[in-house]
Structure formats: structure tokens, C-alpha cells
N, C-alpha and C. Protein backbone atom coordinates (compact mmCIF):
# COMPACT_ATOMS: atom_id res chain seq x y z
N UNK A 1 5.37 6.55 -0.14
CA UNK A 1 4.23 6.27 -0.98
C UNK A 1 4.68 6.28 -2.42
N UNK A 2 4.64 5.65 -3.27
CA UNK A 2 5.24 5.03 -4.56
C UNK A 2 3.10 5.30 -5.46
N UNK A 3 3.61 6.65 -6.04
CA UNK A 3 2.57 6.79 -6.83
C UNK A 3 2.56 7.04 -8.31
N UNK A 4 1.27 7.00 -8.97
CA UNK A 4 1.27 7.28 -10.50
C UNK A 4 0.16 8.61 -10.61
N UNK A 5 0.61 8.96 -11.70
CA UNK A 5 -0.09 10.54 -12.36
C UNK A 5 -1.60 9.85 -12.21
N UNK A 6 -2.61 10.19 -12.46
CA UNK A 6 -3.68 9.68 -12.70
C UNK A 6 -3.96 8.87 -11.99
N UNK A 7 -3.89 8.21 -10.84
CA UNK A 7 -4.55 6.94 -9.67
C UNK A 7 -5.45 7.22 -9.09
N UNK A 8 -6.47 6.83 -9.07
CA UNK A 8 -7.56 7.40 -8.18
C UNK A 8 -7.47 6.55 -6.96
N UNK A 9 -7.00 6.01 -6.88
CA UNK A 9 -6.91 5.16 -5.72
C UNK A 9 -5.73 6.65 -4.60
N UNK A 10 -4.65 7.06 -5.52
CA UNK A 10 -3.53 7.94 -4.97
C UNK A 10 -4.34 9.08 -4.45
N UNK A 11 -5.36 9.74 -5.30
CA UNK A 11 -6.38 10.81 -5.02
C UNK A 11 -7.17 10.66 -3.61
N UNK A 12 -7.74 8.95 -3.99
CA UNK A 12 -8.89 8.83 -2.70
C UNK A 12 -8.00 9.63 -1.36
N UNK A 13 -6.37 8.56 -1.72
CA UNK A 13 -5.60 8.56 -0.16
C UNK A 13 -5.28 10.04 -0.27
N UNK A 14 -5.12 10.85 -0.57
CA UNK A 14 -5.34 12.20 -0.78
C UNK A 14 -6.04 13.16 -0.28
N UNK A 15 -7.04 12.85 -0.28
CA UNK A 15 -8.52 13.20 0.53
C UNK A 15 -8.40 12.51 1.64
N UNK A 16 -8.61 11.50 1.98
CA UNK A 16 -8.89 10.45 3.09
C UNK A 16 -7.50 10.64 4.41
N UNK A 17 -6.28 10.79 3.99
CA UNK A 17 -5.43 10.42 4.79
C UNK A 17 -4.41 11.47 5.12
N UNK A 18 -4.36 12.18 3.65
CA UNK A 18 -2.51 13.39 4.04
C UNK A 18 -3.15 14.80 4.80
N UNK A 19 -4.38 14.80 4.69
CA UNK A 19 -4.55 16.09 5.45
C UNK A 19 -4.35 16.08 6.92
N UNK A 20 -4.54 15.01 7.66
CA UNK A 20 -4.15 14.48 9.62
C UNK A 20 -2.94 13.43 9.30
N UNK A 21 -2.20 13.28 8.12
CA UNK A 21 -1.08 11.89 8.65
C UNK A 21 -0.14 12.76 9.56
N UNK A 22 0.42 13.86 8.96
CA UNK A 22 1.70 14.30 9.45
C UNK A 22 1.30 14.61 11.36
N UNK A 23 -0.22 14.40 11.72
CA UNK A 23 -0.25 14.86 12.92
C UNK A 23 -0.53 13.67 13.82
N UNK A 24 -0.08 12.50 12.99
CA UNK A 24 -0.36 11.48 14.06
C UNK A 24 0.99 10.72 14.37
N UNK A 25 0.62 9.75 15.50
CA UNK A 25 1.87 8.80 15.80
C UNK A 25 2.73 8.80 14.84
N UNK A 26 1.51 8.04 13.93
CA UNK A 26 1.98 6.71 12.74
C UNK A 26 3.29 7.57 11.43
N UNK A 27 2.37 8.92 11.55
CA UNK A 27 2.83 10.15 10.95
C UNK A 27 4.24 10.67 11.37
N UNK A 28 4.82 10.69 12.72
CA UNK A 28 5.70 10.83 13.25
C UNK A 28 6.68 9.75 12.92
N UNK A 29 6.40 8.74 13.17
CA UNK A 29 7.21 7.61 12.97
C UNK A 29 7.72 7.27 11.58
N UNK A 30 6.45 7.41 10.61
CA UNK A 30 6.90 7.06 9.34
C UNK A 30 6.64 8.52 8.31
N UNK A 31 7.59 9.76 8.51
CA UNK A 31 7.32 10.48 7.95
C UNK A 31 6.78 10.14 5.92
N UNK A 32 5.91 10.59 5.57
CA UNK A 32 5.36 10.25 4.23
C UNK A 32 5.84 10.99 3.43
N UNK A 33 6.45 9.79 2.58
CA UNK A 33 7.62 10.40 1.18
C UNK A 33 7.43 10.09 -0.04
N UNK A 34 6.92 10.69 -1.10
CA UNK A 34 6.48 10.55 -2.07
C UNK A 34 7.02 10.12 -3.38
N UNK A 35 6.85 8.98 -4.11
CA UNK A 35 8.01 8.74 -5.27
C UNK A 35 7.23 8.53 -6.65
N UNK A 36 7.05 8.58 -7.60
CA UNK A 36 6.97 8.75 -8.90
C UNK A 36 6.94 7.60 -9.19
N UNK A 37 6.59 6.57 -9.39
CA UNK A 37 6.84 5.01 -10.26
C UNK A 37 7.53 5.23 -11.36
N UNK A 38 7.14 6.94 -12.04
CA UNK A 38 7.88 6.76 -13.38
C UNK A 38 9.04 7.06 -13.34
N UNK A 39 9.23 7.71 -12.05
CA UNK A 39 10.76 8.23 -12.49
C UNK A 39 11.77 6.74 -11.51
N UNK A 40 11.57 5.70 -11.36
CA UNK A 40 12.15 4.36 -11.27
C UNK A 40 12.12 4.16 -9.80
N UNK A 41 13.23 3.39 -9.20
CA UNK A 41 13.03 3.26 -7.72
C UNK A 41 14.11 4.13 -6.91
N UNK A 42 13.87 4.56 -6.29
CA UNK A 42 15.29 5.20 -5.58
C UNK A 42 15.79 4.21 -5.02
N UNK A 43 17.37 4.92 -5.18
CA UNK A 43 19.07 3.74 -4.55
C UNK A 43 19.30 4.28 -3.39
N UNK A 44 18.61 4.90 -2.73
CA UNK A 44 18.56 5.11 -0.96
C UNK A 44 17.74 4.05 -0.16
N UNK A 45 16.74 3.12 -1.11
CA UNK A 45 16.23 2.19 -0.45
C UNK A 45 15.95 1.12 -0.86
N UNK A 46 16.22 0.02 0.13
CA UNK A 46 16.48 -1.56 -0.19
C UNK A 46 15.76 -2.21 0.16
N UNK A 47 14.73 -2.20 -1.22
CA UNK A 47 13.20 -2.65 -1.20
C UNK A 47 13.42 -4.06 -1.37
N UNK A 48 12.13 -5.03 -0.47
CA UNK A 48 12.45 -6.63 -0.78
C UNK A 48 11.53 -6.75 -2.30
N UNK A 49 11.38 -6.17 -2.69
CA UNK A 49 10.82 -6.90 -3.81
C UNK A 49 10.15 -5.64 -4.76
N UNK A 50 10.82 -5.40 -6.14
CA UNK A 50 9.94 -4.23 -6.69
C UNK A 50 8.65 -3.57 -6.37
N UNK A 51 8.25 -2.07 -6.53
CA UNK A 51 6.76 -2.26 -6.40
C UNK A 51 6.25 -1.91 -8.38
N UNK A 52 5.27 -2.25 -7.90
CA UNK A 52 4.70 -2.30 -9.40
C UNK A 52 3.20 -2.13 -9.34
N UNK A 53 2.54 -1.49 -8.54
CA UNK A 53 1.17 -0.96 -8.04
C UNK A 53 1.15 0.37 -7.57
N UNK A 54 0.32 1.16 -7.90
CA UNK A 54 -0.02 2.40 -7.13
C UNK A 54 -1.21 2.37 -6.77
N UNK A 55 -1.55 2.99 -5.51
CA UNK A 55 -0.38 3.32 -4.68
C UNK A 55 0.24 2.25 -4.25
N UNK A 56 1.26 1.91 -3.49
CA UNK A 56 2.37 1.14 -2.57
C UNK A 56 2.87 2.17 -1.44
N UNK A 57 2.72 1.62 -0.17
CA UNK A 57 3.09 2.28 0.65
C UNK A 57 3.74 1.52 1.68
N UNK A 58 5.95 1.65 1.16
CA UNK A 58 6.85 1.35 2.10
C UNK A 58 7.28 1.75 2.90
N UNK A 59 7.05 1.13 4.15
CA UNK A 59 7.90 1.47 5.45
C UNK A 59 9.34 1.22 5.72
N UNK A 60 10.08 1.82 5.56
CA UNK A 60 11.66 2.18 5.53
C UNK A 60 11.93 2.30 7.48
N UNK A 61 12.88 1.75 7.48
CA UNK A 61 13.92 1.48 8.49
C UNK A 61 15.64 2.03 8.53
N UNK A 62 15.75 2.99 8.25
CA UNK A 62 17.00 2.38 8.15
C UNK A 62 17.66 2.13 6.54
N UNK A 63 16.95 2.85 6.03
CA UNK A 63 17.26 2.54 4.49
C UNK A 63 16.68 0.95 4.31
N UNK A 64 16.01 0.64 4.92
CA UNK A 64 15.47 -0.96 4.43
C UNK A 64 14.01 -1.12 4.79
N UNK A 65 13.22 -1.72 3.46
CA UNK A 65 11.97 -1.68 4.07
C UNK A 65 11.78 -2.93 5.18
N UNK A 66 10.50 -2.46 5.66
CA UNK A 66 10.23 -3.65 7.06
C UNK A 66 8.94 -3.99 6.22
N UNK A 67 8.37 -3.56 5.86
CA UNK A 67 6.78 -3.77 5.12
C UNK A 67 6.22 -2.56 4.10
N UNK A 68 5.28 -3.35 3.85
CA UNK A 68 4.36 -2.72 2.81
C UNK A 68 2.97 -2.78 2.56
N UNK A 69 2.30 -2.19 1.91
CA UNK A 69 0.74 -2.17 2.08
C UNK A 69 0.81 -1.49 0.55
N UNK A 70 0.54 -2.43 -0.10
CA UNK A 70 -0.16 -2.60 -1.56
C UNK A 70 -1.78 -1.85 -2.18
N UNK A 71 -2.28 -1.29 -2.24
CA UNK A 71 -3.55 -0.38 -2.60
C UNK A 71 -3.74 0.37 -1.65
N UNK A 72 -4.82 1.20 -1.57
CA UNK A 72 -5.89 2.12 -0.41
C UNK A 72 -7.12 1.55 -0.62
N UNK A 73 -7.40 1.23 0.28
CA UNK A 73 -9.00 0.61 0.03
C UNK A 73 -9.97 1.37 0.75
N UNK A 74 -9.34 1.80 1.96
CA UNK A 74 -10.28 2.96 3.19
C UNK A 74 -9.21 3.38 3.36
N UNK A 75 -9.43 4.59 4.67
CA UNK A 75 -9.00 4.84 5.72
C UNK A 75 -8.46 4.09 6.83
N UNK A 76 -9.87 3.41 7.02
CA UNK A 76 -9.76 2.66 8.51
C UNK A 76 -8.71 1.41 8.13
N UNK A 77 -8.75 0.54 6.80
CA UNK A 77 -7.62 -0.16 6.71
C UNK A 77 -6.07 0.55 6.72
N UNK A 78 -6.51 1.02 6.02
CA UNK A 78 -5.13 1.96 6.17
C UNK A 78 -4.62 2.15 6.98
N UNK A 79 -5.39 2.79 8.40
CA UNK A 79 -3.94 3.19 9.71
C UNK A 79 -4.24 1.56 10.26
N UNK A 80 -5.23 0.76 10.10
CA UNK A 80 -4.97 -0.47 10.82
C UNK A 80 -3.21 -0.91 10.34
N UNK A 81 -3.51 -1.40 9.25
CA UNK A 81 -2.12 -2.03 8.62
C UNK A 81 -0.93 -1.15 8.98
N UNK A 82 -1.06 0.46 8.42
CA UNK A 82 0.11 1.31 8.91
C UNK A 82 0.92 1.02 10.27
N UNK A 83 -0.34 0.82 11.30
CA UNK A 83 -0.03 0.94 12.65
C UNK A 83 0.75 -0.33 13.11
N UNK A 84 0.52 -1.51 12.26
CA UNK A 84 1.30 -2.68 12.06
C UNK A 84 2.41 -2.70 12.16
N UNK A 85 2.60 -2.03 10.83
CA UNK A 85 4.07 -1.73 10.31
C UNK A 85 4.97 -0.80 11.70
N UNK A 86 4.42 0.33 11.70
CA UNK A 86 4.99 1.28 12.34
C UNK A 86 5.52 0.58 13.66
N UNK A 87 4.78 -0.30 14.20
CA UNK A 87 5.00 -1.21 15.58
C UNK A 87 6.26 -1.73 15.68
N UNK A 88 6.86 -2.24 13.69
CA UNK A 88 7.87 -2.79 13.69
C UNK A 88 9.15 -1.98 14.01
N UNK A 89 8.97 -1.23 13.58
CA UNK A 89 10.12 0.23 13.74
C UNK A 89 10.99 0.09 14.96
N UNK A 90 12.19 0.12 14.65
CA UNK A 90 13.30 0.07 16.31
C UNK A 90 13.24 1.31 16.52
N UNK A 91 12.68 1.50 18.34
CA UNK A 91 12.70 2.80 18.48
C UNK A 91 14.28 4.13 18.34
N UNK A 92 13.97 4.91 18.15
CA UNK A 92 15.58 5.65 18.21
C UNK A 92 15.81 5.56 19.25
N UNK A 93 17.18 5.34 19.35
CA UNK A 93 18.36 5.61 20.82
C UNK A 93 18.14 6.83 21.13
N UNK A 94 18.14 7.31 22.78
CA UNK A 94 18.51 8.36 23.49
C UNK A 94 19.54 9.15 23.49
């Protein structure tokens, strides 16, 4: 999650989403990692295309994103699209 000081949009998802993410699928799969816009992009991941919105929320692979989901608008969009993404994910080897 790629956030800014002051977003109310970052707040809503705040309320709405981090209190049950870590206990779901989607939560499992895409553990939620928090980054600063101000403090730049991290060089652990090889984003297709800057973000420049908060929130932004990249799904990492592998050190590479597979997707992204640009604002919070609800909840219910939210794990829709998440659950998208997360689908893409190669499962881990045994």
C-alpha cells in the first residue's frame, strides 16, 4: 500500500479494511506492506509504471508487480479487485 500523511481516502481503508485483511485469503497471499510516497519508491520492487496516487495498492510477485488498484472507493470494491489480483499469484512450490 503506497500511502500519504493526511489521505483520507488511506484513513477510510484504515477503518474499512486492515482490521480483518491479515485474516483473510487475500491477506495471506498478499501480506500488506506499507510505503511512504514521500520517502520515494523502494529498489526491492519492479513497479510497471510509477505510482503517483494515494492510496495505490501493488501486488508484488516475486519482486515484480502483477497489478494494481489505484484509490479506495469501498470495501466491497476493494476485495473484489484484490481478489483479482491475488488469483494472479503463482502458487508456492511444495
Amino acid at each position: 500500500m503506497f500511502e500519504r500523511p493526511g489521505c483520507v481516502y488511506c484513513r477510510k481503508f484504515e477503518q474499512d479494511v486492515v482490521p480483518i485483511y491479515g485474516r483473510t485469503d487475500e491477506g495471506h497471499r498478499a501480506p500488506l506492506r506499507r510505503v511512504d510516497l514521500s520517502d520515494g519508491m523502494p529498489a526491492d520492487i519492479a513497479l510497471a509504471a510509477p505510482v503517483r496516487f494515494a492510496p495505490t495498492f501493488v501486488v508484488v510477485d516475486r519482486g515484480r508487480e502483477i497489478g494494481r488498484i489505484t484509490g479506495y472507493a469501498s470495501d466491497e470494491a476493494f476485495w473484489g479487485l484484490l481478489g483479482a489480483l491475488t488469483d494472479r499469484l503463482v502458487p508456492d512450490r511444495p
